[in-house]
C-alpha atoms as a PDB file:
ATOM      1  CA  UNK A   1      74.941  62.845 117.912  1.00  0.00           C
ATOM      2  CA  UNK A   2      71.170  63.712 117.195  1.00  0.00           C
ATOM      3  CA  UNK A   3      68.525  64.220 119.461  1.00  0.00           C
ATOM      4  CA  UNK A   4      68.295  65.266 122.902  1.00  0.00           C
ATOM      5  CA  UNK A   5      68.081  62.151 124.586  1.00  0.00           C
ATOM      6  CA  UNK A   6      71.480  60.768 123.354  1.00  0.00           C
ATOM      7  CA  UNK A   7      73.311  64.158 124.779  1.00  0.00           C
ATOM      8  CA  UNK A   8      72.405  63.648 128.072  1.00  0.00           C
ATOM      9  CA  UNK A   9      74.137  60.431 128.889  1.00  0.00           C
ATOM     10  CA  UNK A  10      76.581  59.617 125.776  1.00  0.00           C
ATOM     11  CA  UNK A  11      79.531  61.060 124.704  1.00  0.00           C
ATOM     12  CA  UNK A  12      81.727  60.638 121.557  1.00  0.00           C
ATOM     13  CA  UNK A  13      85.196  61.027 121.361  1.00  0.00           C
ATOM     14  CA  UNK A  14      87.605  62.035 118.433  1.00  0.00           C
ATOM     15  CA  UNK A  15      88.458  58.245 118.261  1.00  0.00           C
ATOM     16  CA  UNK A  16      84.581  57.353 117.672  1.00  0.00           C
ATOM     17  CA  UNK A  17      84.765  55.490 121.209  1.00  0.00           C
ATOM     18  CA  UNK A  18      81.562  56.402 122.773  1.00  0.00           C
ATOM     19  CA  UNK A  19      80.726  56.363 126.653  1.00  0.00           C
ATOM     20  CA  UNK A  20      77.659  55.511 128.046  1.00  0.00           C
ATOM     21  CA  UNK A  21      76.607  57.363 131.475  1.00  0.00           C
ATOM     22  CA  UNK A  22      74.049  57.232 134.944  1.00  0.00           C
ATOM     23  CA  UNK A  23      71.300  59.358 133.119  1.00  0.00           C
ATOM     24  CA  UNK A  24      69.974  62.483 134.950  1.00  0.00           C
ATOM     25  CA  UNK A  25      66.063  61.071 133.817  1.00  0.00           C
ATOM     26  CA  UNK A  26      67.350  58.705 136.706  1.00  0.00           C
ATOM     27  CA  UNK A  27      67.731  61.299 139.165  1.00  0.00           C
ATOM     28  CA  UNK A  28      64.117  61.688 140.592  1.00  0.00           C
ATOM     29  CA  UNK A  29      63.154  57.856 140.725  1.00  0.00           C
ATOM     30  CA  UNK A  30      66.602  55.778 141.138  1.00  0.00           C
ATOM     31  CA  UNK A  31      69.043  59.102 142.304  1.00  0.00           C
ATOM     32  CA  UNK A  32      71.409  56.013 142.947  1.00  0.00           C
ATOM     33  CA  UNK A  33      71.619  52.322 142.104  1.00  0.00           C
ATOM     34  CA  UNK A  34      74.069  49.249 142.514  1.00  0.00           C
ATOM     35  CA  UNK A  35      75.799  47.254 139.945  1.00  0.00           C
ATOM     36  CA  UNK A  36      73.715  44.254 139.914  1.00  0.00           C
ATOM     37  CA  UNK A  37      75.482  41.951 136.750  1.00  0.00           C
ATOM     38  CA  UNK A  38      78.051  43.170 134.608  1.00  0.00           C
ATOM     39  CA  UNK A  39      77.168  40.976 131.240  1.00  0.00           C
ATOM     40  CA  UNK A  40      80.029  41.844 129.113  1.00  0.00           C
ATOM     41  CA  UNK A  41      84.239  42.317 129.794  1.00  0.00           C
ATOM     42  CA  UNK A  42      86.522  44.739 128.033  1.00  0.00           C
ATOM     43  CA  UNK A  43      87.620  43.801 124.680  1.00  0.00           C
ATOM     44  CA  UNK A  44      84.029  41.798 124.282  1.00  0.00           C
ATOM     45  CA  UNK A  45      81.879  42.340 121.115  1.00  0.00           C
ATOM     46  CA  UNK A  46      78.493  43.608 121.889  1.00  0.00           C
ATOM     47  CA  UNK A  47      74.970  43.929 119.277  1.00  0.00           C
ATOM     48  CA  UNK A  48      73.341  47.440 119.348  1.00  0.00           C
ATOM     49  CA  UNK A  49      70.648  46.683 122.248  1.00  0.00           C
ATOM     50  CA  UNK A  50      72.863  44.006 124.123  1.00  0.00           C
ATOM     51  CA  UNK A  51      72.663  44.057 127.644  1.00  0.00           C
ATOM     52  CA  UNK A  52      76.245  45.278 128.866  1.00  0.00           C
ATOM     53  CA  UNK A  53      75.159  46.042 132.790  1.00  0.00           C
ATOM     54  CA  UNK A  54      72.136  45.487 134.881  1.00  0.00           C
ATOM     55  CA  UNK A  55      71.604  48.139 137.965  1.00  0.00           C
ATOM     56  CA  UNK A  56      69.327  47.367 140.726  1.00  0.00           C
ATOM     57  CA  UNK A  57      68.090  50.465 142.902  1.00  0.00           C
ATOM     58  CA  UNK A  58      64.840  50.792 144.892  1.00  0.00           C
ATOM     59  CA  UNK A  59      63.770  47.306 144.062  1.00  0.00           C
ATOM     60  CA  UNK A  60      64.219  47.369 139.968  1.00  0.00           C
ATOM     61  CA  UNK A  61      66.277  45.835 137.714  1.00  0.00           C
ATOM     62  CA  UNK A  62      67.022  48.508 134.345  1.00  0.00           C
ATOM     63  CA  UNK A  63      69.431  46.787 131.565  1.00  0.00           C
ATOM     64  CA  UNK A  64      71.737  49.092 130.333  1.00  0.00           C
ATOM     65  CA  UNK A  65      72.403  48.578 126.568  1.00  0.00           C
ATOM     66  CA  UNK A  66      74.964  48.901 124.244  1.00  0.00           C
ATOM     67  CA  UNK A  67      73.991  51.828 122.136  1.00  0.00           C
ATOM     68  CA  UNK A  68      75.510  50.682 119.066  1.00  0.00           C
ATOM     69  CA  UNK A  69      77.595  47.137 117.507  1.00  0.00           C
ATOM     70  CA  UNK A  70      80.780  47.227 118.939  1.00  0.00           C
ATOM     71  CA  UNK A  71      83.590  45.907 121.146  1.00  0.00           C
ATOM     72  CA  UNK A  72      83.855  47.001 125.209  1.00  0.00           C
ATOM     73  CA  UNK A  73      86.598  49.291 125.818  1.00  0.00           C
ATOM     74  CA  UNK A  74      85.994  49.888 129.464  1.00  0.00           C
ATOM     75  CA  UNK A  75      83.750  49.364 132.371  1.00  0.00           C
ATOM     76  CA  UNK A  76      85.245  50.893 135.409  1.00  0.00           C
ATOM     77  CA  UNK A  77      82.975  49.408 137.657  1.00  0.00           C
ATOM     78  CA  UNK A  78      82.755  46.410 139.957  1.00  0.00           C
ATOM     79  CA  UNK A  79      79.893  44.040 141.214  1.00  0.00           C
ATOM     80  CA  UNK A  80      78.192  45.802 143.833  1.00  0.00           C
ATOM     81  CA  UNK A  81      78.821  49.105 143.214  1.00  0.00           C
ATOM     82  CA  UNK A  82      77.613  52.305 143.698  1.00  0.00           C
ATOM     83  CA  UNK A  83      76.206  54.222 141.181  1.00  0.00           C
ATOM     84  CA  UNK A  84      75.045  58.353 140.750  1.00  0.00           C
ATOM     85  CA  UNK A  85      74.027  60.327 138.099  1.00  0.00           C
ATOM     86  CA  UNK A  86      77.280  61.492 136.088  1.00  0.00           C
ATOM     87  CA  UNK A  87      78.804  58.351 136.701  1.00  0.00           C
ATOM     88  CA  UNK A  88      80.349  56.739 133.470  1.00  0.00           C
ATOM     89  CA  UNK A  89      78.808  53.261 133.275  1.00  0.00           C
ATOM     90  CA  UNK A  90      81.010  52.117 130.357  1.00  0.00           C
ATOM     91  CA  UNK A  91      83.200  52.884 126.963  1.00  0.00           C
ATOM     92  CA  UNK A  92      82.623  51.442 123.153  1.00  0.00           C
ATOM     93  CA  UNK A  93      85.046  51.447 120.674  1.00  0.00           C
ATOM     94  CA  UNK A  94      82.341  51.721 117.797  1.00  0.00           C
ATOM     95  CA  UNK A  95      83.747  49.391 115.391  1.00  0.00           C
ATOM     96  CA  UNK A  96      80.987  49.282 112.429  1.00  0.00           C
ATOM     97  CA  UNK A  97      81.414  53.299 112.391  1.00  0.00           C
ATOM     98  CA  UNK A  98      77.772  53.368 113.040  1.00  0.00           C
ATOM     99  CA  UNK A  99      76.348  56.731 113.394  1.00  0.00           C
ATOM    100  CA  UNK A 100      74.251  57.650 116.459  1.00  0.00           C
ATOM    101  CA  UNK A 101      71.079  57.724 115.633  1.00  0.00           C
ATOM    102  CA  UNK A 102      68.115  58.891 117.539  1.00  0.00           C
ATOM    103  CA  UNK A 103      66.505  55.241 119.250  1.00  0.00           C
ATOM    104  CA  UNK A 104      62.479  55.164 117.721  1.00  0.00           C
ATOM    105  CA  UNK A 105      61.347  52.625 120.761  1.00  0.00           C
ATOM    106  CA  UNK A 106      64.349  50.822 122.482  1.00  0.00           C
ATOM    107  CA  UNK A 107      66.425  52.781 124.695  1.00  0.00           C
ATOM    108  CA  UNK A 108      69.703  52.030 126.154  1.00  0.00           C
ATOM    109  CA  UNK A 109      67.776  53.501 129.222  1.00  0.00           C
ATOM    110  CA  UNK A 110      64.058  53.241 130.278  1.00  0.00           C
ATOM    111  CA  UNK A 111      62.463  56.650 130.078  1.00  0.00           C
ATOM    112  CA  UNK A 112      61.086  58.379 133.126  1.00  0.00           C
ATOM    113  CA  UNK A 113      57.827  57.237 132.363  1.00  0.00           C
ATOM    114  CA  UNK A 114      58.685  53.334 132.329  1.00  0.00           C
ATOM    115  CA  UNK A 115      60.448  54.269 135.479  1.00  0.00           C
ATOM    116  CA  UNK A 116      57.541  55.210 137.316  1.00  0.00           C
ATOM    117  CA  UNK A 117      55.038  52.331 135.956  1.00  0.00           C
ATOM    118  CA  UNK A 118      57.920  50.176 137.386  1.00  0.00           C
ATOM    119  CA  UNK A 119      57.973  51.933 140.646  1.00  0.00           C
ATOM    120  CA  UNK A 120      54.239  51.541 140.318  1.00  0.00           C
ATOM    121  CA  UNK A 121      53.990  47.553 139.874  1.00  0.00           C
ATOM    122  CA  UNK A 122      56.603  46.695 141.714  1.00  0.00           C
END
């Protein structure tokens, strides 16, 4: 994995199944947030940037995107749910054998600077 960003809330395995986690970036605006939608099932195919979960805390919506083309291998979550930082959101089996690359604009997660124009405008 490259870059800084990518270490803090994904994690590859020896398999090249990569899981996605609650960011700490989240920690001083959204500490915790629900599951709002859960937009894709295990075994699904998912595009790099397609909207796998949305979360809902303190009055936003953030999409949480699949960080590469692949197929779901887990979401251990349910409707409703409670989220924290550390939390494992989801699993990708990465089936292009895409490296991770370091995102130029998109994020899987908004930075903490989107976060607080959200907070801001809401």
């Amino acid at each position: 994995m490259e870059g800084k960003r990518e270490e803090k809330y994904l994690k590859k395995d020896q398999d090249d199944q990569i899981t996605v986690f609650y960011p700490k970036e989240f920690l001083k605006h959204l500490p915790t947030s629900r599951i709002f939608a859960i937009m894709r099932k295990p075994n699904q195919k998912a595009k790099k940037d397609d909207v796998i979960l949305i979360l809902r805390g303190s009055g936003l919506f953030i999409d949480i995107k699949a960080p590469h083309t692949g197929e779901i291998a887990k979401i251990p979550l349910k409707k409703g749910q409670k989220v924290k930082v550390g939390d494992q959101l989801f699993s990708m089996k990465n089936i292009a054998k895409e490296p991770l690359k370091k995102p130029k604009k998109k994020h899987v997660y908004p930075d903490e600077n989107e976060l607080e124009e959200k907070i801001k405008h809401k």
